[in-house]
C-alpha atoms as a PDB file:
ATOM      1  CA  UNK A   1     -39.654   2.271  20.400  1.00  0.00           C
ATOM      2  CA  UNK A   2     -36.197   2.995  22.051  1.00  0.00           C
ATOM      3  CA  UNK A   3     -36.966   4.140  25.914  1.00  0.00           C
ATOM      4  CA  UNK A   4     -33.572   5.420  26.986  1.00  0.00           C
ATOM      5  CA  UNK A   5     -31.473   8.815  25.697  1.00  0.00           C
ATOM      6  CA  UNK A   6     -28.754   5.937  24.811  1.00  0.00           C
ATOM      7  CA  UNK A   7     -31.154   3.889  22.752  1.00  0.00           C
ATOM      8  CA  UNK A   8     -32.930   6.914  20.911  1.00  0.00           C
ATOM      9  CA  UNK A   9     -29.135   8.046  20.424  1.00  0.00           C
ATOM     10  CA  UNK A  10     -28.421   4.802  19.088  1.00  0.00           C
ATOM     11  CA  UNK A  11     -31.484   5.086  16.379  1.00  0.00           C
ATOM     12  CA  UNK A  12     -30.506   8.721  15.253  1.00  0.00           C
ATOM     13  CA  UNK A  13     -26.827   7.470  14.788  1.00  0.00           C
ATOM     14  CA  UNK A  14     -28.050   4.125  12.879  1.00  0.00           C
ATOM     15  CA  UNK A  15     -30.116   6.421  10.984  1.00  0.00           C
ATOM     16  CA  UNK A  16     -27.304   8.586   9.847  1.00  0.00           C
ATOM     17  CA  UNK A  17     -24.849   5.939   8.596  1.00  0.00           C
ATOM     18  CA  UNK A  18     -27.728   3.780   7.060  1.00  0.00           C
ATOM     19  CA  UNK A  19     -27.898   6.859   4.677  1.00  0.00           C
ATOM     20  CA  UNK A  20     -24.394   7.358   3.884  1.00  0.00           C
ATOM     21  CA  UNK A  21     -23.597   3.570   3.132  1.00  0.00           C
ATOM     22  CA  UNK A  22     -27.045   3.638   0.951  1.00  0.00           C
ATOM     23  CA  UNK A  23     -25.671   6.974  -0.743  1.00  0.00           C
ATOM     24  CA  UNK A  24     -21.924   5.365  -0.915  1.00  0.00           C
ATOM     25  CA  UNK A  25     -23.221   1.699  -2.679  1.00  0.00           C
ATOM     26  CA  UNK A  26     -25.000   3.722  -4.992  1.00  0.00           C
ATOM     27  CA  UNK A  27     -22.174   5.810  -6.437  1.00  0.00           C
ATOM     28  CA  UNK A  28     -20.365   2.799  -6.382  1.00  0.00           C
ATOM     29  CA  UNK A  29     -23.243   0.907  -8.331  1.00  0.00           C
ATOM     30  CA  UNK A  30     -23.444   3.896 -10.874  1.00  0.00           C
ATOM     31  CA  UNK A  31     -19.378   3.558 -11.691  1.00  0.00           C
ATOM     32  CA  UNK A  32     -19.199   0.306 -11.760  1.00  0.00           C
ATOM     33  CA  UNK A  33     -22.077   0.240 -14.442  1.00  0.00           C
ATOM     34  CA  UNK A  34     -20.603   2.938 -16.100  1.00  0.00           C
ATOM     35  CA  UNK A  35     -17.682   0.917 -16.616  1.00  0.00           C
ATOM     36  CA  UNK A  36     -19.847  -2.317 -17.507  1.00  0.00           C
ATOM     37  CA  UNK A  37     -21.141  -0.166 -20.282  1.00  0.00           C
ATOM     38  CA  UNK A  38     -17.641   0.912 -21.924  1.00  0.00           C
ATOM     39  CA  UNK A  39     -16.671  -2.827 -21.780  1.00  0.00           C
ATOM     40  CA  UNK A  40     -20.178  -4.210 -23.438  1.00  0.00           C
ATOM     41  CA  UNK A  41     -19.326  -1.497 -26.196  1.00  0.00           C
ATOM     42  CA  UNK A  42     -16.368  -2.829 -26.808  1.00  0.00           C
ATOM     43  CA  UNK A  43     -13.574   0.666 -26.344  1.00  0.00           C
ATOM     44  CA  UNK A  44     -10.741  -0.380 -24.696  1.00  0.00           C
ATOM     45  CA  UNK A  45     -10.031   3.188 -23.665  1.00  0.00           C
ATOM     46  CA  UNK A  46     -13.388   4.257 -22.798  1.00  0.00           C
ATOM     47  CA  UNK A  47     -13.383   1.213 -20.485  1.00  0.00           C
ATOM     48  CA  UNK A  48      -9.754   1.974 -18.962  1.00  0.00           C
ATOM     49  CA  UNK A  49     -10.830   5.511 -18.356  1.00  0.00           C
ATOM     50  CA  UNK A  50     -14.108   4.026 -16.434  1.00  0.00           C
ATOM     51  CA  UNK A  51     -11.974   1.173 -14.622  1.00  0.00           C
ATOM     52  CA  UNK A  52      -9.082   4.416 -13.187  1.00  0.00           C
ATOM     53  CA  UNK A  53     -12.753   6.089 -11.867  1.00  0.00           C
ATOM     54  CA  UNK A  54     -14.384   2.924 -10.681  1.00  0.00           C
ATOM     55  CA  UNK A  55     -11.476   2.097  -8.760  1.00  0.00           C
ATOM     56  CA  UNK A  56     -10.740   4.471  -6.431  1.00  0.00           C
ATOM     57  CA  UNK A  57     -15.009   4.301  -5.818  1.00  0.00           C
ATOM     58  CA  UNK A  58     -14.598   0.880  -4.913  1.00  0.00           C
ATOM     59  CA  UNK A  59     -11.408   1.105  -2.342  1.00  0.00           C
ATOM     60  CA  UNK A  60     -12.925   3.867  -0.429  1.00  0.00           C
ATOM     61  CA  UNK A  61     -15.989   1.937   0.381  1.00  0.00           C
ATOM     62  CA  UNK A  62     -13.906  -0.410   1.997  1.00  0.00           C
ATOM     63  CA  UNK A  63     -11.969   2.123   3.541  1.00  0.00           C
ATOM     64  CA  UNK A  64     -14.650   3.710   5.033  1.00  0.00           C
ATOM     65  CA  UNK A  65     -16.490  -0.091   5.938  1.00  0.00           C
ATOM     66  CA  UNK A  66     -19.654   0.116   3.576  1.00  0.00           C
ATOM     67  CA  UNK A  67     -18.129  -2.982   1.809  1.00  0.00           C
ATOM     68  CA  UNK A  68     -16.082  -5.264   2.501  1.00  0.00           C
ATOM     69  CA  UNK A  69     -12.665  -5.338   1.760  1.00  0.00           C
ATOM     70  CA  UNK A  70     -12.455  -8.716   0.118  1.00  0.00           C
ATOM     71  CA  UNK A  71     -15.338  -7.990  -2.221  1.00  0.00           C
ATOM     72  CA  UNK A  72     -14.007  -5.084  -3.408  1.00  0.00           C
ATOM     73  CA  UNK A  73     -10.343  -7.021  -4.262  1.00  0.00           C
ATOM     74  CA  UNK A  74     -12.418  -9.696  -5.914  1.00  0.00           C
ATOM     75  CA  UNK A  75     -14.596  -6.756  -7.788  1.00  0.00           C
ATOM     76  CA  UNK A  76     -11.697  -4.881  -8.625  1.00  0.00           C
ATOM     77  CA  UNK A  77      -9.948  -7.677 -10.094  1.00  0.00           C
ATOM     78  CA  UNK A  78     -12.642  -9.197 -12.168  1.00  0.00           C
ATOM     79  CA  UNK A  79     -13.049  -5.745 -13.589  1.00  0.00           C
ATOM     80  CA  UNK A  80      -9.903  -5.512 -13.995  1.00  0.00           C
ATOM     81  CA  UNK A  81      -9.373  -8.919 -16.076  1.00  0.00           C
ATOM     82  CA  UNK A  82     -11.863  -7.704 -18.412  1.00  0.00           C
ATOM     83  CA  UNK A  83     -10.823  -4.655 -19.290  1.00  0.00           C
ATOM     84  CA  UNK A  84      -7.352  -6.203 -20.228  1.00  0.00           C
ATOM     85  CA  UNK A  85      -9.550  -8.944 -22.031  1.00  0.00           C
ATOM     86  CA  UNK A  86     -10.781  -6.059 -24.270  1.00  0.00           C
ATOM     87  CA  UNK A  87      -7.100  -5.680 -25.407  1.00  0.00           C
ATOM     88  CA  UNK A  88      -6.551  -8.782 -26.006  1.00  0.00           C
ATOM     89  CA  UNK A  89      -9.393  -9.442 -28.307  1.00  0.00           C
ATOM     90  CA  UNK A  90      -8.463  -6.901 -30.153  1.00  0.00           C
ATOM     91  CA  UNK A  91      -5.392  -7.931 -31.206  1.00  0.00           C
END
């Protein structure tokens, strides 16, 4: 246990933004399957429309340091690539 005012201020602090990366990763987790579901079913629009909400998700927990910035450019873009893919098979 944490002896000094710094270190107990240190815990309470850790504390605080352990929560609010948890509660950020799991928004992001719930749009990102949200969007996994509109491309498994196959609607191209369904899927753009969950990519433009997903997106936005993504780039702010980078923004704000919960993830990091690479991994969301390399999640974005995958997602990305297969919503387009969606188009393309249908054609």
């Amino acid at each position: 246990m944490a002896n000094t005012d710094s270190a107990r201020k240190r815990i309470r602090q850790t504390e605080k933004r352990t929560a609010r990366n948890k509660a950020r990763k799991s928004r992001v987790r719930t749009f990102v399957r949200k969007l996994e579901e509109a491309i498994a079913s196959g609607d191209k629009s369904a899927a753009q429309e969950a990519f433009r909400a997903a997106q936005p998700e993504l780039q702010r927990a980078a923004t704000k340091g919960t993830l990091h910035a690479n991994t969301v450019a390399r999640k974005v873009s995958r997602l990305s690539a297969r919503v387009k893919a969606l188009g393309a098979a249908a054609v």
